[in-house]
Protein backbone atom coordinates (compact mmCIF):
# COMPACT_ATOMS: atom_id res chain seq x y z
CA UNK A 1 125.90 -104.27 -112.38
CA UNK A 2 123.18 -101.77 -111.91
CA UNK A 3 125.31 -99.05 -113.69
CA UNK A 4 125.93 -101.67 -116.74
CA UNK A 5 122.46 -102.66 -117.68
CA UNK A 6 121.47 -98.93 -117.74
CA UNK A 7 124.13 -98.36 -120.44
CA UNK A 8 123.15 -101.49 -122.60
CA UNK A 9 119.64 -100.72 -122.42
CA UNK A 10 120.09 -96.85 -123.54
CA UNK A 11 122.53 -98.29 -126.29
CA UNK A 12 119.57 -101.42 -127.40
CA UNK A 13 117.23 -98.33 -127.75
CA UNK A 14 119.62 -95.97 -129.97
CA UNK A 15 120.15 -98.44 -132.74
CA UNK A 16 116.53 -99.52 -132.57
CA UNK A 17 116.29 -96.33 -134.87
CA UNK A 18 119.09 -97.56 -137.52
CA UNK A 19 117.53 -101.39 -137.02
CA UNK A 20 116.72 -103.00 -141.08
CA UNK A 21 113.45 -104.11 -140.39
CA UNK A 22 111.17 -106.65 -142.44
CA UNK A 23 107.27 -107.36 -141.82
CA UNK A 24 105.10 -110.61 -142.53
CA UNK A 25 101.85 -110.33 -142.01
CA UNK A 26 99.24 -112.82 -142.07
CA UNK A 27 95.61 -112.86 -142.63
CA UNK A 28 94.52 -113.81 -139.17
CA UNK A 29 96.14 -111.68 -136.70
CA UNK A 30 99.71 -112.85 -136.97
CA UNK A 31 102.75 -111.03 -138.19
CA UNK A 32 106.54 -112.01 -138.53
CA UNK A 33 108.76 -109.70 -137.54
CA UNK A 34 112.48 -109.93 -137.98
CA UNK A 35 114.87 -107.12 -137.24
CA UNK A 36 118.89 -106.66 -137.65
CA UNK A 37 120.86 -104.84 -135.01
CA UNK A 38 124.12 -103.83 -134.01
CA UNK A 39 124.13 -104.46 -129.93
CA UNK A 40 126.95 -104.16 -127.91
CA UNK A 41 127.56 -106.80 -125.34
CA UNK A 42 130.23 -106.92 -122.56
CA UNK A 43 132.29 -110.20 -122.04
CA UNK A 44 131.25 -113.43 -120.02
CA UNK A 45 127.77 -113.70 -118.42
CA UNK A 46 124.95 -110.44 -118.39
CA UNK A 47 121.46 -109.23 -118.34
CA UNK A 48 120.47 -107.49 -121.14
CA UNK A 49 117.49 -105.37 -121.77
CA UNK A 50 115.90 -105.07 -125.40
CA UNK A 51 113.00 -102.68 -125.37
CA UNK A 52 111.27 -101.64 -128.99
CA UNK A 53 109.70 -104.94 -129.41
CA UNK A 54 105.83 -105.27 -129.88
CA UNK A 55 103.80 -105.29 -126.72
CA UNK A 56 101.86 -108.02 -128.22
CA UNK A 57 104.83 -110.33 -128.79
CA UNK A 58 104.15 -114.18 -128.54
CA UNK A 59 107.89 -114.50 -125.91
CA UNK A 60 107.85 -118.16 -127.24
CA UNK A 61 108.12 -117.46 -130.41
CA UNK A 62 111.85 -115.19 -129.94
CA UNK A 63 114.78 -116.41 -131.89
CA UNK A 64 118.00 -114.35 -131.37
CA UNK A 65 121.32 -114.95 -133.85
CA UNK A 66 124.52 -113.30 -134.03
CA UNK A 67 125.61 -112.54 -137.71
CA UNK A 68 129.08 -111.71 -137.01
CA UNK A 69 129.67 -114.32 -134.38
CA UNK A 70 126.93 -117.13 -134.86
CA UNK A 71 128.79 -119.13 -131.77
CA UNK A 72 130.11 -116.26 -129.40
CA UNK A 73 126.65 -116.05 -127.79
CA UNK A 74 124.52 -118.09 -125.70
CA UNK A 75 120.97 -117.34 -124.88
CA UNK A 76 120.43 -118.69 -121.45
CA UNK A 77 117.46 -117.21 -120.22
CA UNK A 78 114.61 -114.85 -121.42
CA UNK A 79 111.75 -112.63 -119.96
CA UNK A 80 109.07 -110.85 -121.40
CA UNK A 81 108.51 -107.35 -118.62
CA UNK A 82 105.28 -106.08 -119.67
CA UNK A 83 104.26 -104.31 -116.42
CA UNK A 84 103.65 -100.76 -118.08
CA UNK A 85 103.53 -97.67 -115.98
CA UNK A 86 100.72 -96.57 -115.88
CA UNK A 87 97.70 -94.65 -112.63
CA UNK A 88 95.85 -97.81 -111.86
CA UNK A 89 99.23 -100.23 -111.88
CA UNK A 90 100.93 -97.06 -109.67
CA UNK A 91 97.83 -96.98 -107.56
CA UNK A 92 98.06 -100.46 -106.93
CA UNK A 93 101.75 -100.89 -106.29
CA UNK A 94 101.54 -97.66 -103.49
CA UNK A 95 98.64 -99.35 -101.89
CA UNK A 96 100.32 -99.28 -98.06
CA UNK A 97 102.45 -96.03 -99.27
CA UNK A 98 102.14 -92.44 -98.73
CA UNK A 99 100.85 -90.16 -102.05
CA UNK A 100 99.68 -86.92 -102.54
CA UNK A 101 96.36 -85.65 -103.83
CA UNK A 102 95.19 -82.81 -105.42
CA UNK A 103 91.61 -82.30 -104.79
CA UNK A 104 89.07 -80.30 -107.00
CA UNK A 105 88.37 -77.43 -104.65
CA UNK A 106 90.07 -78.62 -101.82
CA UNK A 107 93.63 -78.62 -102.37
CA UNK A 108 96.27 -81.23 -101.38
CA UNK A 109 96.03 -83.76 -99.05
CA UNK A 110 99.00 -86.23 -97.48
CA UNK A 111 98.22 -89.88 -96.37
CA UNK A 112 98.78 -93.58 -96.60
CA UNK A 113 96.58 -94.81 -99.65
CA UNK A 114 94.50 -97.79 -98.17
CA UNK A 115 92.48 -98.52 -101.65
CA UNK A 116 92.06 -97.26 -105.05
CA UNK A 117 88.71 -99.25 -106.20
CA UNK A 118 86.86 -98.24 -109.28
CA UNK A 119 89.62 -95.02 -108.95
CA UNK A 120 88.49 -93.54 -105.79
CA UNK A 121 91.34 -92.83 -103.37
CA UNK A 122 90.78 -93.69 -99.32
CA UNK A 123 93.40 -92.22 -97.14
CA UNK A 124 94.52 -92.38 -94.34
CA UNK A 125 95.86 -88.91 -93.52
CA UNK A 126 98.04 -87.63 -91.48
CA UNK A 127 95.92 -86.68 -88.67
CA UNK A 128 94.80 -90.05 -88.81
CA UNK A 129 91.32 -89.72 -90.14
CA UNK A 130 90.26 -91.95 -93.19
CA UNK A 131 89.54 -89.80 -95.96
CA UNK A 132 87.31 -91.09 -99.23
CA UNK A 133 87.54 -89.29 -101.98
CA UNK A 134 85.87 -89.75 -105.62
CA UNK A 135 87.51 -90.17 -108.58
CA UNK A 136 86.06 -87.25 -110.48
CA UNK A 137 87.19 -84.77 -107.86
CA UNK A 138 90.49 -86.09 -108.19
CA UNK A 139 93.00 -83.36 -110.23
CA UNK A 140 96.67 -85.14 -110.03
CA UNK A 141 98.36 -87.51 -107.42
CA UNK A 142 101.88 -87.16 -106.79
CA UNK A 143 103.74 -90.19 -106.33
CA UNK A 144 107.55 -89.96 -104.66
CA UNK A 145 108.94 -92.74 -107.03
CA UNK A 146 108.16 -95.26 -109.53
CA UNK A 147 107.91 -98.48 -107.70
CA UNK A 148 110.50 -101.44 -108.91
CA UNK A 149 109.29 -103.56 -111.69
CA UNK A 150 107.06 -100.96 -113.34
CA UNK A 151 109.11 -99.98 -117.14
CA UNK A 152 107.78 -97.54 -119.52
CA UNK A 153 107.98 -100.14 -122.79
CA UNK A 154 107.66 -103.53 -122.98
CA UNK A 155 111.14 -105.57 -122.90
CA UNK A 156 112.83 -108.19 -123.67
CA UNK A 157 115.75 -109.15 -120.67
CA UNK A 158 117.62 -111.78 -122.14
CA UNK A 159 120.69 -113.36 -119.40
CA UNK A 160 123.08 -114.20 -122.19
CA UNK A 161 127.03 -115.16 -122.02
CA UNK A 162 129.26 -113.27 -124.64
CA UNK A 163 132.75 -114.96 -125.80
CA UNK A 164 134.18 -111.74 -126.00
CA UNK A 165 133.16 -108.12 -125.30
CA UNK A 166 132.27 -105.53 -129.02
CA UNK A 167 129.20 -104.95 -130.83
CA UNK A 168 127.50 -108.08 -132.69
CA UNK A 169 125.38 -107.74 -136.05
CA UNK A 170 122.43 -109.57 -134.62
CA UNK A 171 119.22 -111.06 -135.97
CA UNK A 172 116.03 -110.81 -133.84
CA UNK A 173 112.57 -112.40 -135.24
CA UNK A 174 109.51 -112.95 -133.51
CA UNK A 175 105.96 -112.99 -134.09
CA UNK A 176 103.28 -111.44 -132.57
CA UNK A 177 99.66 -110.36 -132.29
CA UNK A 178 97.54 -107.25 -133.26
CA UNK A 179 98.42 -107.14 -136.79
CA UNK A 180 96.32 -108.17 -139.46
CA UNK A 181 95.93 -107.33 -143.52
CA UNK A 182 93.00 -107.92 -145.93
CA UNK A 183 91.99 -106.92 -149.03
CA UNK A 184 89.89 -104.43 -150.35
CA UNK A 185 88.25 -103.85 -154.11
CA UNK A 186 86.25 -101.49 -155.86
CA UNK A 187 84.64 -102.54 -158.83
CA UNK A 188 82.85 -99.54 -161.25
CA UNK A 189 80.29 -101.64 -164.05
CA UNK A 190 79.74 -99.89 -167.05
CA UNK A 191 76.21 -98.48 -168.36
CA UNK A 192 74.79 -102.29 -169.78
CA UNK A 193 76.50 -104.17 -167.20
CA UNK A 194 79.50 -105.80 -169.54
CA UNK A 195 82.23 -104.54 -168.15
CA UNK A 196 83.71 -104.23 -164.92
CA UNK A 197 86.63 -102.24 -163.98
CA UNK A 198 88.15 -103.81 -160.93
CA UNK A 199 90.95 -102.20 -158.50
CA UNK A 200 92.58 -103.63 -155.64
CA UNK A 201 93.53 -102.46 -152.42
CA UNK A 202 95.73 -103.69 -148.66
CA UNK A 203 94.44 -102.67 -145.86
CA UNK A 204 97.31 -103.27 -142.91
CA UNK A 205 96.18 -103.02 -139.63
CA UNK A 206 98.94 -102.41 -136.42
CA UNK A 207 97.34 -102.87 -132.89
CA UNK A 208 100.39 -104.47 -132.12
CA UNK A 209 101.82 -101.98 -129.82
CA UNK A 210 105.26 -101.29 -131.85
CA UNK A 211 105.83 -98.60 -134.77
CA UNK A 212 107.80 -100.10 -137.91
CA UNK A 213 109.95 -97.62 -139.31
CA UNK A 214 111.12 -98.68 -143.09
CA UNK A 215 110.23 -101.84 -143.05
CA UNK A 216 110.24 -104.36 -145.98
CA UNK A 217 106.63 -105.58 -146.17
CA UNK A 218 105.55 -108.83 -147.52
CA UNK A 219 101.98 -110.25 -147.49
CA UNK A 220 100.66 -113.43 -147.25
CA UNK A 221 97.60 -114.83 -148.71
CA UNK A 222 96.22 -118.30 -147.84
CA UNK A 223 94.73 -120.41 -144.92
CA UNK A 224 97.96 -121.15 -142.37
CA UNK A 225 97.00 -123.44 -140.06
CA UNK A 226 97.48 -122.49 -135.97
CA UNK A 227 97.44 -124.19 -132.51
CA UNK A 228 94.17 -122.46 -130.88
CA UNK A 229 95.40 -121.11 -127.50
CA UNK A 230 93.67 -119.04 -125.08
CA UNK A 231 94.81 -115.27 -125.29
CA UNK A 232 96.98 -114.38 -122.38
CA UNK A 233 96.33 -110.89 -122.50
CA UNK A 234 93.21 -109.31 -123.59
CA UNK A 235 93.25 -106.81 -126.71
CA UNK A 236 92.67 -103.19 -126.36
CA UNK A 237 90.01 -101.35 -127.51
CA UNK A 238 92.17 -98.34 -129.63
CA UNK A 239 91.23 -95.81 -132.26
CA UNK A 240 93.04 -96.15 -135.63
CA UNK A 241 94.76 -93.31 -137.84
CA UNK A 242 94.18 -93.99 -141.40
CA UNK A 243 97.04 -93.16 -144.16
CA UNK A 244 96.80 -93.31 -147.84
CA UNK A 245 99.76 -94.53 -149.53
CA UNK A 246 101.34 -94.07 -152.87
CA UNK A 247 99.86 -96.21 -155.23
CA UNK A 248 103.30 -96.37 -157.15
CA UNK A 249 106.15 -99.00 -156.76
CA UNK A 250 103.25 -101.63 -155.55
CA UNK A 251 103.52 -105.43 -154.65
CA UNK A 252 105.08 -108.34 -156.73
CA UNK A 253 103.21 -111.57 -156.37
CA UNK A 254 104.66 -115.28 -156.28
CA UNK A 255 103.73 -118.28 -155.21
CA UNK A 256 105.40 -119.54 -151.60
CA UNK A 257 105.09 -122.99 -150.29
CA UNK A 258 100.57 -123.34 -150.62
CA UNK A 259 100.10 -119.68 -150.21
CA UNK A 260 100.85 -116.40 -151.98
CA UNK A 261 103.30 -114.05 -150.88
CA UNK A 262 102.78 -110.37 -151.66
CA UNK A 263 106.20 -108.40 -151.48
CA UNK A 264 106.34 -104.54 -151.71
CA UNK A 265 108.52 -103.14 -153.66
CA UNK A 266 109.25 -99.94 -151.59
CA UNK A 267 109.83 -99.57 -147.63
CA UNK A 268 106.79 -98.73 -145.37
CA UNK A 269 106.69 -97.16 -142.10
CA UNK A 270 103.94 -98.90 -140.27
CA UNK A 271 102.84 -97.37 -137.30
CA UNK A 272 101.39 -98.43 -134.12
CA UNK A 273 98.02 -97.62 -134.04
CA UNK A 274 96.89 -96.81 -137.44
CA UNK A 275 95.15 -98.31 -140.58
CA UNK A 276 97.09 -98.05 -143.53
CA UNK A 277 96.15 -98.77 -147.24
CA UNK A 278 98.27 -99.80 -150.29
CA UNK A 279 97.48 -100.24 -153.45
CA UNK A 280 97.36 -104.02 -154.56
CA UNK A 281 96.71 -103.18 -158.52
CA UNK A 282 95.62 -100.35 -160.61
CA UNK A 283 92.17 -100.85 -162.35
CA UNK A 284 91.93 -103.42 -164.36
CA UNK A 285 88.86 -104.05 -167.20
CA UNK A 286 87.51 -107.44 -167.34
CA UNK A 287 84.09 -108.68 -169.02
CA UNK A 288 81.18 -109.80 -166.74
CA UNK A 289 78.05 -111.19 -166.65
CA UNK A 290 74.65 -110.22 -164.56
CA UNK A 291 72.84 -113.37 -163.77
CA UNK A 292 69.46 -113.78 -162.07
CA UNK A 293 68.84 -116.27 -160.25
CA UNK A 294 65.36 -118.00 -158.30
CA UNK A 295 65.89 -120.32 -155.59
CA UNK A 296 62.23 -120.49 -154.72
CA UNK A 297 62.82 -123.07 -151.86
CA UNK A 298 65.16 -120.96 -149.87
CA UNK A 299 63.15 -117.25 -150.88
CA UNK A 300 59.62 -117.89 -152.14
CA UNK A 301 59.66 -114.11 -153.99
CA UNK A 302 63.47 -112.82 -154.50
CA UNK A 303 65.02 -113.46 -157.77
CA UNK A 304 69.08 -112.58 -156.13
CA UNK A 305 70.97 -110.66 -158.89
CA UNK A 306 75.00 -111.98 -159.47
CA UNK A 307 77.77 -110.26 -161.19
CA UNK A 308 79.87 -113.03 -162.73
CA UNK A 309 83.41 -112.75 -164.30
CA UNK A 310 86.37 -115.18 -165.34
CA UNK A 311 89.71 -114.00 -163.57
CA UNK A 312 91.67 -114.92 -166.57
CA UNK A 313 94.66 -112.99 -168.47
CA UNK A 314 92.56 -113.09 -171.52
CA UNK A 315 90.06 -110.89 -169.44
CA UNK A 316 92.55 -108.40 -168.24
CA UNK A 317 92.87 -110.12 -165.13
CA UNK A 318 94.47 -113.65 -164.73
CA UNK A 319 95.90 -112.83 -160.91
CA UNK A 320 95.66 -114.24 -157.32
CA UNK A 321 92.87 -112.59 -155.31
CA UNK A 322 93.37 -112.11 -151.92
CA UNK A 323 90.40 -112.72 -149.72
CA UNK A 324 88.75 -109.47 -149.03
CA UNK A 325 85.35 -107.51 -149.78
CA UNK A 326 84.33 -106.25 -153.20
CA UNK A 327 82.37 -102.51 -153.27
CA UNK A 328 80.37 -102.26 -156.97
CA UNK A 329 79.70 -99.26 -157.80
CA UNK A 330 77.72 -97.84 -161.72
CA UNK A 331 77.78 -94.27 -162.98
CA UNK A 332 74.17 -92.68 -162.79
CA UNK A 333 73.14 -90.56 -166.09
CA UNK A 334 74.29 -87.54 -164.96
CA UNK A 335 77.56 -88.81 -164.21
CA UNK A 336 77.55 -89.54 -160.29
CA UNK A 337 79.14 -92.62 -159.42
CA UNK A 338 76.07 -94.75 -157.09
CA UNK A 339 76.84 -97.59 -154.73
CA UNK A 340 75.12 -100.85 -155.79
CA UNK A 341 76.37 -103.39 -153.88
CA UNK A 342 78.82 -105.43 -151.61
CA UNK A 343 80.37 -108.84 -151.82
CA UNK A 344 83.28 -110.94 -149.90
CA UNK A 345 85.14 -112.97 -151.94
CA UNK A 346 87.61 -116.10 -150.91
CA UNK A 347 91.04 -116.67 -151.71
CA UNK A 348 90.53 -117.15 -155.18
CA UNK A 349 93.36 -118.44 -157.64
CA UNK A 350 93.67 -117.31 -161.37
CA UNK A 351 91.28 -118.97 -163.84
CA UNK A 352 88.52 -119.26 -161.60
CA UNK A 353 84.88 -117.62 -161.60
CA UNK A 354 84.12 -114.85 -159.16
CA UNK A 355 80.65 -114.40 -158.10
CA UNK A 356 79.76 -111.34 -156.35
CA UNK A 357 76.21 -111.00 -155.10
CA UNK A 358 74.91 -107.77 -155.31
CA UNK A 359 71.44 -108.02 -153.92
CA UNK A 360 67.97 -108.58 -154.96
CA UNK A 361 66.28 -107.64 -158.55
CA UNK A 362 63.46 -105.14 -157.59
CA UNK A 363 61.24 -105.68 -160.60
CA UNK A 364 61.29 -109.42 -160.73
CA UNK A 365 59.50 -111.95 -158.83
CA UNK A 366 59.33 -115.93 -158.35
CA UNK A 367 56.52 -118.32 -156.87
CA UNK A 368 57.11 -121.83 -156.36
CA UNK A 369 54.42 -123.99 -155.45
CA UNK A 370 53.90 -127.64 -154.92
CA UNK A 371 51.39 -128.66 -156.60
CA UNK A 372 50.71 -132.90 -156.27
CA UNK A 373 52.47 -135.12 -154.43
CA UNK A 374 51.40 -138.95 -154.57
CA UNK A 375 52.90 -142.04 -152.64
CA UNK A 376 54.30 -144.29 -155.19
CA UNK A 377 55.53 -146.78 -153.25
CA UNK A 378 56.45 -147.15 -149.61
CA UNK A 379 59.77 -145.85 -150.21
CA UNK A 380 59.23 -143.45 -153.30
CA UNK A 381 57.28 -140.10 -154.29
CA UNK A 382 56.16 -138.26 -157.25
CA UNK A 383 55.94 -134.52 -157.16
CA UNK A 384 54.87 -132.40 -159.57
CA UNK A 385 56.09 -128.32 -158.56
CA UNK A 386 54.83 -125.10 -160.39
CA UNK A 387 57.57 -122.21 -160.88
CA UNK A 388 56.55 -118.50 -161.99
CA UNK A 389 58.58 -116.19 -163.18
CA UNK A 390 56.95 -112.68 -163.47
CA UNK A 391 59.38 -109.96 -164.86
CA UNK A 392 58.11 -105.99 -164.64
CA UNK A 393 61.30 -104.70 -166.54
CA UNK A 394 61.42 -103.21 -170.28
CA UNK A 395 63.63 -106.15 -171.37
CA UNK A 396 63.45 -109.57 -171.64
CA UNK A 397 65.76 -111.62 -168.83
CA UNK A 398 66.82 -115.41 -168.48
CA UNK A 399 66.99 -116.65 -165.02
CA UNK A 400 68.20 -119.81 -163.15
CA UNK A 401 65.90 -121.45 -161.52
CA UNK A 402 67.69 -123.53 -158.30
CA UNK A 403 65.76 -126.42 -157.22
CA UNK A 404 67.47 -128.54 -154.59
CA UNK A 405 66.20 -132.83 -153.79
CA UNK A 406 67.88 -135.63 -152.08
CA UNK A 407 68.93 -139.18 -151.82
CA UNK A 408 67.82 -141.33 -155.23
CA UNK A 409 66.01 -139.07 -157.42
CA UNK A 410 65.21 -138.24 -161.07
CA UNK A 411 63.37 -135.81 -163.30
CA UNK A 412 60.06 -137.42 -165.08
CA UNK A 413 58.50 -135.89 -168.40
CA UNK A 414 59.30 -132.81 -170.29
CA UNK A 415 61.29 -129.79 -168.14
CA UNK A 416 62.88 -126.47 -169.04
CA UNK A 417 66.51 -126.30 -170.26
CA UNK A 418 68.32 -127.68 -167.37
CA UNK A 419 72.00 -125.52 -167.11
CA UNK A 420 73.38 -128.12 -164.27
CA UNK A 421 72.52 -130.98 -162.23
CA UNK A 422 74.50 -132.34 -159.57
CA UNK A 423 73.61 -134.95 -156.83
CA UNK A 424 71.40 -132.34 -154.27
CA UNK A 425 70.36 -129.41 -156.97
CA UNK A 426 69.28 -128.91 -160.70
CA UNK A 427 68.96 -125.46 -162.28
CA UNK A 428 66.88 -124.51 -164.91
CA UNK A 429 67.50 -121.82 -167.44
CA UNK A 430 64.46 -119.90 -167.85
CA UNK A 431 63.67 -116.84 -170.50
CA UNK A 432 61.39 -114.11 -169.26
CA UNK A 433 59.89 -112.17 -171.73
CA UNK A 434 59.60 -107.93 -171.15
CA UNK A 435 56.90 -107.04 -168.90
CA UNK A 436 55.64 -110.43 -168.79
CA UNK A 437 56.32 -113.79 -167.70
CA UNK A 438 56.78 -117.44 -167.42
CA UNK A 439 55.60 -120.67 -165.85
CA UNK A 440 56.77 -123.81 -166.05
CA UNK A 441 55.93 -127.34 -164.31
CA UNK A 442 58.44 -130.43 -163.72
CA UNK A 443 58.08 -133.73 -162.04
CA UNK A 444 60.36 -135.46 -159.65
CA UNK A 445 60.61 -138.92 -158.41
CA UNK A 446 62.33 -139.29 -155.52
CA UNK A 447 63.19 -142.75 -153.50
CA UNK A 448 64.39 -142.96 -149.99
């Protein structure tokens, strides 16, 4: 038997290279994987070892089928090994054993390890004294074998029952952890701030302990909903490679149940370990807006500044936007390109406005300031609030002014242009002349 399971298991891991492969990957940590294989089984009941499978698998979550003889195999048990070689798991398993040590300065040293705590080694040698010794004088330790139940890559043993004995076109699809995709724009304004060229990007990111060779790659954008669990295994701390990818031969976008499913329309090798980018669409021109806005209630000074623009076909956009961050960047006079600010945007579906805020305007400030309030009745109250807008820039600007009240309330006597009102906030649309400014009173009655 022992001579049998060797053989299937070198035979799993030569057509893991000729495997099709396809990848789903998720927006919170979660990826599909589903792979087709030709494995070669023996007849009637064996253990069979599958190794290439991510070491972040979810074993739960396995579904094996045989193409080429959907009833001539029966799953009837499954293990997830997981137990990776490694010096502290060796150290552990010879605790009780005899190793060898190579000591910094000292040279070798023979003995029964009694502990290997914080990765110093005490010994018991062979004269019978115990020996301590610390880890950084440590050099190599030579161990005589690799203790049973230690394995090199994660695996899969399945104990399955085959009909009949030849090699079966099989499906395997799983999911697992440590891989995770989000999007990534950069968005260039032109010289007035009209115009916003806007470029996406997929970032894919594989901590999941397996390498993807050729895989069909399909994206999905969209808020799945999960069973919270507790993590059974921690995740790694690792350092990520990072490789550009052809921008050509990109994704294809459709709608797919609530969600959007991004499908490229080449192969990808993902690899373990590394950060790789895609592009989602070349640059695309749109018109925008810069809008100032006061919400002196919140931020008694800081007027925020908002790039605003319609994702509509008619604006040279008119796609599904992943969720992701937004980098704006404007050309300076002499031609460098200068960083002006950072945004995250939602899923966000076509026809819909995006807002990205960019920061605060340096030249303009607000003051609100209460300036009455009287008791009108026992369950009602009259305010009267003072807004100033003072604006040190060469042009004149309009700004929203965000005021935000509660429960039963109205606006008394004359106001500014209100833009909106809804139930808990009115804004005002307020011009600012250049190098000058404007103030403006309003009275509220509220009732509680």
């Amino acid at each position: 038997m022992k001579i049998l399971i060797f053989i299937l298991l070198v035979a799993a891991g030569l057509f893991a290279a000729e495997a099709d492969v396809a990848v789903t990957i998720y927006n919170d940590d979660l990826a599909l994987v589903r792979q087709v294989r030709e494995l070669d089984f023996v007849k009637g009941v064996q253990e069979f070892k599958l190794v290439d499978v991510a070491a972040r698998i979810d074993p739960t979550s396995v579904h094996y089928k045989s193409l080429s003889d959907p009833g001539g195999i029966a799953l009837l048990e499954q293990n997830f090994e997981y137990d990776l070689v490694g010096t502290d798991r060796l150290l552990q398993k010879y605790i009780d054993q005899n190793v060898t040590i190579t000591i910094k300065d000292s040279g070798t040293e023979n003995g029964t390890l009694l502990s290997s705590a914080s990765g110093d080694v005490i010994l018991r040698t062979e004269n019978g004294y115990i020996r301590a010794v610390k880890n950084t004088a440590v050099e190599s330790i030579i161990f005589p074998d690799l203790p049973a139940g230690l394995i090199t890559r994660p695996t899969l043993v399945w104990l399955l029952d085959a009909q009949k004995a030849g090699s079966h076109k099989s499906e395997i699809s799983y999911l697992t952890a440590g891989i995770n995709w989000h999007a990534e724009y950069v968005a260039v304004v032109n010289a007035k701030d009209t115009q916003l060229d806007l470029a996406g990007w997929v970032s894919v990111e594989n901590n999941s302990g397996a390498t993807y060779e050729n895989a069909k790659l399909k994206l999905v954008a969209g808020d799945v909903n999960r069973v919270q669990e507790a993590p059974v295994r921690p995740l790694r701390k690792e350092m990520y490679a990072m490789a550009m990818a052809d921008a050509a031969a990109g994704f294809e976008e459709k709608e797919f149940f609530e969600y959007h499913l991004y499908t490229l329309q080449r192969p990808a090798t993902i690899k373990d370990k590394q950060v790789k980018q895609v592009s989602l669409f070349a640059p695309q021109t749109t018109p925008v807006s810069k809008v100032y806005s006061y919400d002196g209630a919140r931020d008694n000074k800081k007027v925020k500044v908002t790039l605003e623009f319609e994702n509509k076909k008619e604006n040279g956009l008119g796609m599904p936007l992943p969720k992701g961050k937004v980098r704006v960047y404007k050309n300076d006079a002499d031609g460098s390109q200068e960083f002006i600010g950072e945004d995250a945007i939602d899923h966000t579906p076509k026809d819909e406005t995006v807002r990205l805020t960019m920061g605060n305007a340096f030249d303009i400030v607000g003051e609100r300031v209460v300036k009455d309030t009287q008791k009108i009745s026992k369950r009602s109250t009259q305010q009267i609030v003072e807004i100033t807008i003072r604006n040190h820039k060469a042009e004149s600007i309009d700004v929203t002014v965000i005021e935000h009240w509660w429960g039963d309330w109205k606006l008394v006597g004359s106001t500014p242009k209100v833009k909106k009102k809804t139930a808990d906030r009115v804004e005002f649309e307020v011009s600012v002349p250049a190098d000058g400014e404007k103030t403006f009173e309003y009275t509220v009655l509220s009732q509680y």
